[in-house]
N, C-alpha and C. Protein backbone atom coordinates (compact mmCIF):
# COMPACT_ATOMS: atom_id res chain seq x y z
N UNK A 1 -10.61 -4.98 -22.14
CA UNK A 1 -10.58 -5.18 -20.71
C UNK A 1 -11.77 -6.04 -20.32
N UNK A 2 -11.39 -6.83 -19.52
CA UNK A 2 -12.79 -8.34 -19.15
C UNK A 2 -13.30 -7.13 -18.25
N UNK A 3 -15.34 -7.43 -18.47
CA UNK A 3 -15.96 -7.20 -17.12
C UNK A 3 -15.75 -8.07 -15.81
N UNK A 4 -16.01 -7.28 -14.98
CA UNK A 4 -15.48 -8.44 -13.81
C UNK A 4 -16.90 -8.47 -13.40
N UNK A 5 -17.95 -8.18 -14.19
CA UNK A 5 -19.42 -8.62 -14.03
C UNK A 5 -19.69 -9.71 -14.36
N UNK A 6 -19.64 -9.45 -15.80
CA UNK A 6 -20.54 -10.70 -16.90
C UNK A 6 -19.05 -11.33 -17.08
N UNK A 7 -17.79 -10.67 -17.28
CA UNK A 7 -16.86 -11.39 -17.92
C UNK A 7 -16.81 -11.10 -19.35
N UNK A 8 -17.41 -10.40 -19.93
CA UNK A 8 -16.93 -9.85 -21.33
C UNK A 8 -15.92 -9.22 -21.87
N UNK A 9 -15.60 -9.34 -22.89
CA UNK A 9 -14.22 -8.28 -23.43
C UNK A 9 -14.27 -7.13 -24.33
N UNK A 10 -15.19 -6.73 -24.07
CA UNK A 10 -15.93 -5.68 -24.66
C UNK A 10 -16.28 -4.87 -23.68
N UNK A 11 -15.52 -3.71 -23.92
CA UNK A 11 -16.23 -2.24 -23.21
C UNK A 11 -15.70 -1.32 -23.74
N UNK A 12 -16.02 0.01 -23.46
CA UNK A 12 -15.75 1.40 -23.91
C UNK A 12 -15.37 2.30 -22.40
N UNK A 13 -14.59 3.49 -22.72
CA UNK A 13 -13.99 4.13 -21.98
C UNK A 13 -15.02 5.10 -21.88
N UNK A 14 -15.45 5.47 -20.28
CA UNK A 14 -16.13 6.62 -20.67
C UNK A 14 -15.92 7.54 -20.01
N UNK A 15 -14.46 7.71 -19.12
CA UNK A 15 -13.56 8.84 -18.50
C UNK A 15 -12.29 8.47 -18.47
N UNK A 16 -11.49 9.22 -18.86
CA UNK A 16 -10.21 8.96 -18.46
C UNK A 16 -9.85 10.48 -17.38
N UNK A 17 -8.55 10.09 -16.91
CA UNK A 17 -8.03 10.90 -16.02
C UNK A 17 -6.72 10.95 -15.08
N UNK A 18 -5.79 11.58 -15.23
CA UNK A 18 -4.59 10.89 -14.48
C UNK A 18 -4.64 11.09 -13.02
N UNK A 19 -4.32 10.51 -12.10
CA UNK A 19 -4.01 10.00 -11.03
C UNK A 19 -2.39 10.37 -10.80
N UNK A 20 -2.46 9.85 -9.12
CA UNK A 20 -1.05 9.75 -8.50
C UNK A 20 0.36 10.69 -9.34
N UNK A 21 -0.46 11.83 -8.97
CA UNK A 21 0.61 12.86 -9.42
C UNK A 21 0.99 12.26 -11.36
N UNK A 22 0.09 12.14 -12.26
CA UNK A 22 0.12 11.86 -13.74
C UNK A 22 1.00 10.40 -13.49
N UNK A 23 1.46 9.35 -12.76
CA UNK A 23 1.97 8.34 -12.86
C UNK A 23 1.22 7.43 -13.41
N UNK A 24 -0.20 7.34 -13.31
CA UNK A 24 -0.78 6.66 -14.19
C UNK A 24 -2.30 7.32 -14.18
N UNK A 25 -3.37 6.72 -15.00
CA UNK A 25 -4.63 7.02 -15.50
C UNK A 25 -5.25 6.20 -14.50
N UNK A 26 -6.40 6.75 -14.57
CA UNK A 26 -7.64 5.75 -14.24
C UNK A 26 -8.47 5.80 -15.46
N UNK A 27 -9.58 5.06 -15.71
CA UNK A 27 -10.44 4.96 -16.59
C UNK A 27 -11.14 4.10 -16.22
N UNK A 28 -12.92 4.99 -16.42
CA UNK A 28 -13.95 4.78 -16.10
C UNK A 28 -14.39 3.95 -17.25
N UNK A 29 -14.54 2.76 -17.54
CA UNK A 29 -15.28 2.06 -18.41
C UNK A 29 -16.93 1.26 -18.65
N UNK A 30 -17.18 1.47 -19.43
CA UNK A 30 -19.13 0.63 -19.36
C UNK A 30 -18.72 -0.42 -20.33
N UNK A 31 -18.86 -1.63 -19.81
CA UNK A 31 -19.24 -2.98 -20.17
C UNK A 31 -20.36 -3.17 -21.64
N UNK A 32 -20.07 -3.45 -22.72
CA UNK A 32 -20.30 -3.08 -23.83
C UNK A 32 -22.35 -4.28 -23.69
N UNK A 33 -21.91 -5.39 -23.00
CA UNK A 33 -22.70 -6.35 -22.98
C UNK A 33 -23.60 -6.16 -21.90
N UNK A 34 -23.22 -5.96 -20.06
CA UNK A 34 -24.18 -5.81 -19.09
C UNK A 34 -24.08 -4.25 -19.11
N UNK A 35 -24.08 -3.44 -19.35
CA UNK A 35 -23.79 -1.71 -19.02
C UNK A 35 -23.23 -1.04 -17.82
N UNK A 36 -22.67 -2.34 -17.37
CA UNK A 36 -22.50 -1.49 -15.60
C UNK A 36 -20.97 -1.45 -16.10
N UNK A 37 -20.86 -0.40 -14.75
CA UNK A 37 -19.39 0.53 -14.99
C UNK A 37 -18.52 -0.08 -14.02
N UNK A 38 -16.59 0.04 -14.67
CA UNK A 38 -15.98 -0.52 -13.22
C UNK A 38 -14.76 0.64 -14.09
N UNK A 39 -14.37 0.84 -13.02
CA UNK A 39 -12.50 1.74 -12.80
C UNK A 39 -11.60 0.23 -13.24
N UNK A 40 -10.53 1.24 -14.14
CA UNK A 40 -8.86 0.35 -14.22
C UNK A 40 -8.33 1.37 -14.27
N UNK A 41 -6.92 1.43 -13.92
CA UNK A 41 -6.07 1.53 -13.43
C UNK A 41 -4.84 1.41 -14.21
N UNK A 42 -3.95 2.46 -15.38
CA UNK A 42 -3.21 1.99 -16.18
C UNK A 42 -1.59 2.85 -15.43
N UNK A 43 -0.78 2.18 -15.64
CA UNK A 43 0.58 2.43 -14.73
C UNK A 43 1.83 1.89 -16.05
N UNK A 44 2.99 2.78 -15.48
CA UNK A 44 3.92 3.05 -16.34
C UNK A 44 4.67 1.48 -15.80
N UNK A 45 4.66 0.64 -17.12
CA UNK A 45 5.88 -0.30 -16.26
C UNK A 45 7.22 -0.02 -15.90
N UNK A 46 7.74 -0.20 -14.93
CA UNK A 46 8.87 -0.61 -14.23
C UNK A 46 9.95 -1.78 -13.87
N UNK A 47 10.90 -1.56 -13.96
CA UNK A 47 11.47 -2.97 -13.89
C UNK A 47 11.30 -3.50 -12.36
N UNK A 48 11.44 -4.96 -12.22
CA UNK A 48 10.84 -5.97 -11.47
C UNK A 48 11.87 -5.32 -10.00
N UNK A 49 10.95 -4.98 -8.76
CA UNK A 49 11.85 -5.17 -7.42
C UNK A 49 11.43 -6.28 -6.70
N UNK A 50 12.77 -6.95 -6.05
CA UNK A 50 12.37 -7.68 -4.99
C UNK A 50 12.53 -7.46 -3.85
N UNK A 51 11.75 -8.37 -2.96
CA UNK A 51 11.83 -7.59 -1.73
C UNK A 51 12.70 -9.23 -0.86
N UNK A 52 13.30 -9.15 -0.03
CA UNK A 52 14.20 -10.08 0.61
C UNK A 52 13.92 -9.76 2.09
N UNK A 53 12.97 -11.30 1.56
CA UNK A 53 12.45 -11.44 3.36
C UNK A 53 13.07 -12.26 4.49
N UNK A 54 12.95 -12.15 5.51
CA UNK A 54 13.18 -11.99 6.68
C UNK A 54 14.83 -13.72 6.56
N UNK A 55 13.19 -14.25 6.10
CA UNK A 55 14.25 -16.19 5.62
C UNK A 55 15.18 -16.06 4.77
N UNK A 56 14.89 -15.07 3.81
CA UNK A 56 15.93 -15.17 2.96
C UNK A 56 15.47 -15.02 1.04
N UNK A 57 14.34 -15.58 1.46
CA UNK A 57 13.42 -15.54 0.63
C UNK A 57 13.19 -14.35 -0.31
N UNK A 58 13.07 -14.32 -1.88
CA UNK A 58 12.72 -13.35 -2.91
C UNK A 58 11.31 -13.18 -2.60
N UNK A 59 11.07 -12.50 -3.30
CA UNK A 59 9.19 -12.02 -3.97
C UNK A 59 9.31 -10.75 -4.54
N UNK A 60 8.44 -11.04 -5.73
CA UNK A 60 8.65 -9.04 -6.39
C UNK A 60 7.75 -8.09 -5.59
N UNK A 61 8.26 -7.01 -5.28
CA UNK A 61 7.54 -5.56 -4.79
C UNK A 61 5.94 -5.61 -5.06
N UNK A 62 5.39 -5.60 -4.21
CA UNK A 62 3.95 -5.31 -4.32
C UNK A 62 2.78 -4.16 -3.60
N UNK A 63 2.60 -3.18 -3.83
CA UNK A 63 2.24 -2.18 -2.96
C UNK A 63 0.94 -3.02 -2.65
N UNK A 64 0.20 -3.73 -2.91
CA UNK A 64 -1.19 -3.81 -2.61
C UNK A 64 -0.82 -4.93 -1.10
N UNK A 65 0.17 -5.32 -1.21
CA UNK A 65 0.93 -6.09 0.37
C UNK A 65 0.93 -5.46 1.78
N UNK A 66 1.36 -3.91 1.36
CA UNK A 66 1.51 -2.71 2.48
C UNK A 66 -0.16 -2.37 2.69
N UNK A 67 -1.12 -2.28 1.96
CA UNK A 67 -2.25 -1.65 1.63
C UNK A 67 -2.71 -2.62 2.64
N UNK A 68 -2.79 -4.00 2.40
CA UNK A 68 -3.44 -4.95 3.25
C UNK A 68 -2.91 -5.00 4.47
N UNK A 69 -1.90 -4.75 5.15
CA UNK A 69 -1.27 -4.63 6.03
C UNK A 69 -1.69 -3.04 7.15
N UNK A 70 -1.85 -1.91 5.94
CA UNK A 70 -2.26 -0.73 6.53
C UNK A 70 -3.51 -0.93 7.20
N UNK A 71 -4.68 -1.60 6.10
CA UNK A 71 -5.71 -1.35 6.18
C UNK A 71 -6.22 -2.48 7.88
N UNK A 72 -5.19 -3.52 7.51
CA UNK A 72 -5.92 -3.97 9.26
C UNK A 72 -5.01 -3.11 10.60
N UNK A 73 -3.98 -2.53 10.32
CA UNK A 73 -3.84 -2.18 11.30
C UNK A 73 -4.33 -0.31 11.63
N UNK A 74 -5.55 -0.31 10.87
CA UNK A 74 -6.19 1.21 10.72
C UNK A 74 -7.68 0.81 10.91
N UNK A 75 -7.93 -0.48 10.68
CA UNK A 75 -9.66 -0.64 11.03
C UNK A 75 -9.75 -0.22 12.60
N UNK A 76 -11.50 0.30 12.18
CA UNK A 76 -11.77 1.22 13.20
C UNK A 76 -11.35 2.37 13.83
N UNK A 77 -10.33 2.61 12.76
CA UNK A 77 -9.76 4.28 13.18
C UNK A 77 -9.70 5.17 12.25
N UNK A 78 -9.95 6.30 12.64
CA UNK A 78 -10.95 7.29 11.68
C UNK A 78 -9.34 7.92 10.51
N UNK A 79 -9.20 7.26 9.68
CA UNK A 79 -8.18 7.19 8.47
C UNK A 79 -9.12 7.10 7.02
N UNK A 80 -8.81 8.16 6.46
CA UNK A 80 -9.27 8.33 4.88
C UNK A 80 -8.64 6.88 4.07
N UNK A 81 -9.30 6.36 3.41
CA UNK A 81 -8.81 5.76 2.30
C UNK A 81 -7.56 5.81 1.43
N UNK A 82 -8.06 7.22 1.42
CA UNK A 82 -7.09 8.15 0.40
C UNK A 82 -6.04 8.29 0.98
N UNK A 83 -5.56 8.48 2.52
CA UNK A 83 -4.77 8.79 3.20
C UNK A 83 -3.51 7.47 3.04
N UNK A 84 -4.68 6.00 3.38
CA UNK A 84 -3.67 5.18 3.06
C UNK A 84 -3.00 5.40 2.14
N UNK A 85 -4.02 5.38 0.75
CA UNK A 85 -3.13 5.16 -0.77
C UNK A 85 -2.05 5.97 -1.16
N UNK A 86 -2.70 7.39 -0.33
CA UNK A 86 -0.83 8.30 -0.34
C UNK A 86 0.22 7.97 0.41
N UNK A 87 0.07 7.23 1.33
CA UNK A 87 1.43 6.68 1.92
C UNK A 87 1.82 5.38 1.37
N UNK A 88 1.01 4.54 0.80
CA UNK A 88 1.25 3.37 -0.02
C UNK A 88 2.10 4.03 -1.35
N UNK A 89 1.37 5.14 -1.62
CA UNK A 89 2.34 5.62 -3.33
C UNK A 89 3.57 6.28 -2.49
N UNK A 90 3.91 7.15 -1.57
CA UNK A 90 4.88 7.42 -1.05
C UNK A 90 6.21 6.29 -1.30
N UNK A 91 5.14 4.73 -0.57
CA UNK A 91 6.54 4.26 -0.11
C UNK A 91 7.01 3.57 -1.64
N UNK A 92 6.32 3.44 -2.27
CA UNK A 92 6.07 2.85 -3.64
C UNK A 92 7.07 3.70 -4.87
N UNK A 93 7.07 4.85 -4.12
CA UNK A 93 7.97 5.86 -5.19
C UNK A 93 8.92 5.74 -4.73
N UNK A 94 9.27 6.02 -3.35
CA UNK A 94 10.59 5.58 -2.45
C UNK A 94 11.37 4.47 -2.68
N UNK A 95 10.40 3.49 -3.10
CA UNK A 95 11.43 1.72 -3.40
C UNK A 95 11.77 2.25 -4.95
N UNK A 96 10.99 2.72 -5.69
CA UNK A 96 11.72 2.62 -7.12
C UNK A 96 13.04 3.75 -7.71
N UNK A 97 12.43 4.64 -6.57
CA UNK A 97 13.40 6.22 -7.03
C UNK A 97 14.65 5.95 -6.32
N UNK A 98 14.77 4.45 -5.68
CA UNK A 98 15.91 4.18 -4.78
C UNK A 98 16.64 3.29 -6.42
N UNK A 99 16.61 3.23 -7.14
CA UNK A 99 16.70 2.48 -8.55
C UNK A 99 17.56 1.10 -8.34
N UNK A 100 17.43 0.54 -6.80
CA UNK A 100 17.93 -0.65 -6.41
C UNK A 100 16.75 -1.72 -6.98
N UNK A 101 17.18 -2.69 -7.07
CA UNK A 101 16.57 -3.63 -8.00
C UNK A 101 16.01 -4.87 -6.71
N UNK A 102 16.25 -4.67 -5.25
CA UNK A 102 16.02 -5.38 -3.98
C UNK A 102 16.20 -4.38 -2.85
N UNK A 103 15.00 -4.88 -2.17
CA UNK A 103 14.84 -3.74 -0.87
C UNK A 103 14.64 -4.97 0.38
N UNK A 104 15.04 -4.78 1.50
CA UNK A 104 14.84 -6.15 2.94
C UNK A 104 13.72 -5.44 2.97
N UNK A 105 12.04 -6.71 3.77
CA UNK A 105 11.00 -6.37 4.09
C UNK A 105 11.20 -5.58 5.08
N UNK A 106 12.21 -5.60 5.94
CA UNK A 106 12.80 -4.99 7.24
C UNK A 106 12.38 -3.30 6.69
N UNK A 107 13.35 -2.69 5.43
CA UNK A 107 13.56 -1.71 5.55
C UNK A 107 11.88 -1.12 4.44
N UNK A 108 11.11 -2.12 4.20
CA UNK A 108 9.58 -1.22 3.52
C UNK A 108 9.02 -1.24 5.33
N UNK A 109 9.27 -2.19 5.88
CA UNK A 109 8.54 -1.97 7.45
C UNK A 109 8.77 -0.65 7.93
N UNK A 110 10.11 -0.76 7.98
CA UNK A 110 10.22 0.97 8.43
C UNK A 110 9.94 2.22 8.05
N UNK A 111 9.64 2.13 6.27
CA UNK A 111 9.24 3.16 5.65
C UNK A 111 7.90 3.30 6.14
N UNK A 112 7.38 2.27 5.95
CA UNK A 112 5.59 1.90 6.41
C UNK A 112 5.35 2.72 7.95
N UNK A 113 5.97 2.06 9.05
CA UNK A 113 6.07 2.84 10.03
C UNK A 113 6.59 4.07 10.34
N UNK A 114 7.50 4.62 9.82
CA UNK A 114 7.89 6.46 9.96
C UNK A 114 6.29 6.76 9.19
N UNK A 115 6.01 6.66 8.55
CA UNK A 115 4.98 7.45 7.76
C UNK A 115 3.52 7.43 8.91
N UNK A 116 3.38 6.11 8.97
CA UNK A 116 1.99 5.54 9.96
C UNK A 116 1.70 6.30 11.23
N UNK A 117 3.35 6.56 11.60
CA UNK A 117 3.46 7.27 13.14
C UNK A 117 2.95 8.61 12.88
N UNK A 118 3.23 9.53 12.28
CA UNK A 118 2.53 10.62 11.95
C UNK A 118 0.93 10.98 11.46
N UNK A 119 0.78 9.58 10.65
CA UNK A 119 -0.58 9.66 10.31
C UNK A 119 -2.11 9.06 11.69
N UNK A 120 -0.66 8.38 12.59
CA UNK A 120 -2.36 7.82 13.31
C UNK A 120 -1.39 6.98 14.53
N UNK A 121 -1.04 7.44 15.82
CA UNK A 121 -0.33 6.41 16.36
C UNK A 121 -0.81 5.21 16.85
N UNK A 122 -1.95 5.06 16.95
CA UNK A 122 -2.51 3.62 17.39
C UNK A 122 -2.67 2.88 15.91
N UNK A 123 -2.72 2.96 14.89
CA UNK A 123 -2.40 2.34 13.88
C UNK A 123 -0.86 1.72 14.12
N UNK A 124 -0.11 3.00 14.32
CA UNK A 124 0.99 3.00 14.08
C UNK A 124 1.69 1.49 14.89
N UNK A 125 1.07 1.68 16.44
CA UNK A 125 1.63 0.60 17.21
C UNK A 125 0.90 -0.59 16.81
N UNK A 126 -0.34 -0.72 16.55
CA UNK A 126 -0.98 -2.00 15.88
C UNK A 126 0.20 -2.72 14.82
N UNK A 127 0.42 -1.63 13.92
CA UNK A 127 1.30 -2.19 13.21
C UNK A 127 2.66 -2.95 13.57
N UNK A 128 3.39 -1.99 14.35
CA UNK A 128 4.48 -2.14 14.93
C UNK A 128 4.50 -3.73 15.55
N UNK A 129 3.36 -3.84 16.23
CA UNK A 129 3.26 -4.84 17.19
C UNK A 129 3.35 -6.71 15.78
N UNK A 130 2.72 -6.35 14.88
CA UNK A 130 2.68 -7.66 13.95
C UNK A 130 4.11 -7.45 13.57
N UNK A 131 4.43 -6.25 12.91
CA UNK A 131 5.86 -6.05 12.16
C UNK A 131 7.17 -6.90 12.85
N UNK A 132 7.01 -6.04 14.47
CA UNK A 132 8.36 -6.17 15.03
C UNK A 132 8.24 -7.66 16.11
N UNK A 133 6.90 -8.22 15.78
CA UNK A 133 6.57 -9.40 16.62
C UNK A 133 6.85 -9.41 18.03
N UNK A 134 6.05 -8.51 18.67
CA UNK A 134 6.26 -7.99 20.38
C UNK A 134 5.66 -9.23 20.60
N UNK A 135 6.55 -9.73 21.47
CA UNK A 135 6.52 -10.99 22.28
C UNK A 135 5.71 -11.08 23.56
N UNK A 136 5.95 -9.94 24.19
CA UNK A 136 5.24 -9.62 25.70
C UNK A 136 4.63 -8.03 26.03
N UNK A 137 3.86 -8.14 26.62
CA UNK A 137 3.71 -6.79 27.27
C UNK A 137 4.60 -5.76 27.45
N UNK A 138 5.85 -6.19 27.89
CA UNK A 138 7.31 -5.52 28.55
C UNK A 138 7.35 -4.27 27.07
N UNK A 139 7.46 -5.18 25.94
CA UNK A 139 8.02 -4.89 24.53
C UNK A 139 6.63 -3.90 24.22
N UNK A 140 5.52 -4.26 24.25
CA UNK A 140 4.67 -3.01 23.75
C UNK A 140 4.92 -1.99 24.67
N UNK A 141 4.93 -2.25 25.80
CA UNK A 141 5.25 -1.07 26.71
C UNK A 141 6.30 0.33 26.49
N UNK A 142 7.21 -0.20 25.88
CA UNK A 142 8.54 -0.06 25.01
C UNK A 142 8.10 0.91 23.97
N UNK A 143 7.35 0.52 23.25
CA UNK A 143 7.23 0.62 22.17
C UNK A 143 6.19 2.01 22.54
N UNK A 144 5.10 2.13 23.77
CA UNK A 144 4.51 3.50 24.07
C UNK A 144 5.25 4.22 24.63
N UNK A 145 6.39 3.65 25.26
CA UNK A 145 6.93 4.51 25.90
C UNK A 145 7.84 5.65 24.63
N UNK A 146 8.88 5.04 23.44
CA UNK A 146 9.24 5.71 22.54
C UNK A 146 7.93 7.17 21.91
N UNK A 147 6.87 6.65 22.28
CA UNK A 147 6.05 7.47 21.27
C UNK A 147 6.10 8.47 22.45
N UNK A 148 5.37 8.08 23.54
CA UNK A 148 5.01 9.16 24.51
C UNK A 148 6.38 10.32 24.67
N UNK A 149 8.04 9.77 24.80
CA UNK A 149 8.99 10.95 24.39
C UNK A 149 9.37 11.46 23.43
N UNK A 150 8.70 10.81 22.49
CA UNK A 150 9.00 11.73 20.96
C UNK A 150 8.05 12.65 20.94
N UNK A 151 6.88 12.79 21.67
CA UNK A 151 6.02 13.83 21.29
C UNK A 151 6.65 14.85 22.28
């Protein structure tokens, strides 16, 4: 495994441990050459999903896509880390245990959002608002008004 310090290919393991419900390991490694330590991350492969966007367009499944997406529409609001990464592995188990080989960005949006709404609703509408591309005021309005009668 390269340091992403020095860049060497030399290191040693000096924890292992499984993660995400035993789906994969982490491992704590020291850099054989500078001594400093970094985490990887080992995962069961899977066959390739795509996701079919909006144009029409392929791209394979990428959870770290949703992660970047969570994480700006959660800055500055008091959300665990950890909290994301369990709804990121949620939706992540959800696309594969669906054993479809293509999912529409449409329908990870919505997984993304049922989950978000429970975890944090001003995330939730931050999100909503890039996702569903609210055009005007009228449409966010809309969009508080659904939350305010679901509670």
């Amino acid at each position: 495994m390269k340091c992403p310090f020095c860049g060497s290919l030399d290191s040693r393991v000096v924890d292992s441990r499984p993660t995400d419900e035993g789906a994969s390991i982490r491992r704590r490694r020291e850099c054989i050459e500078c001594t400093k330590r970094f985490t990887t991350y080992e995962k069961i492969e899977t066959l390739p999903i795509f996701v079919i966007k909006k144009d029409g367009r392929r791209e394979s499944f990428d959870g770290n896509k949703i992660m970047v997406g969570l994480v700006k529409a959660c800055e500055k609001r008091p959300i665990a880390i950890k909290d994301l990464d369990k709804l990121v592995q949620d939706i992540e188990k959800a696309v594969y245990n669906s054993l479809e080989q293509e999912i529409t960005s449409e329908r990870i949006g919505q997984m993304v959002m049922e989950r978000l709404k429970s975890l944090d609703e001003v995330a939730y509408v931050r999100f909503a608002s890039v996702y569903r591309q609210f055009t005007d005021v009228n449409s966010f309005m809309e969009e508080l008004e659904k939350i305010i009668r679901d509670r």
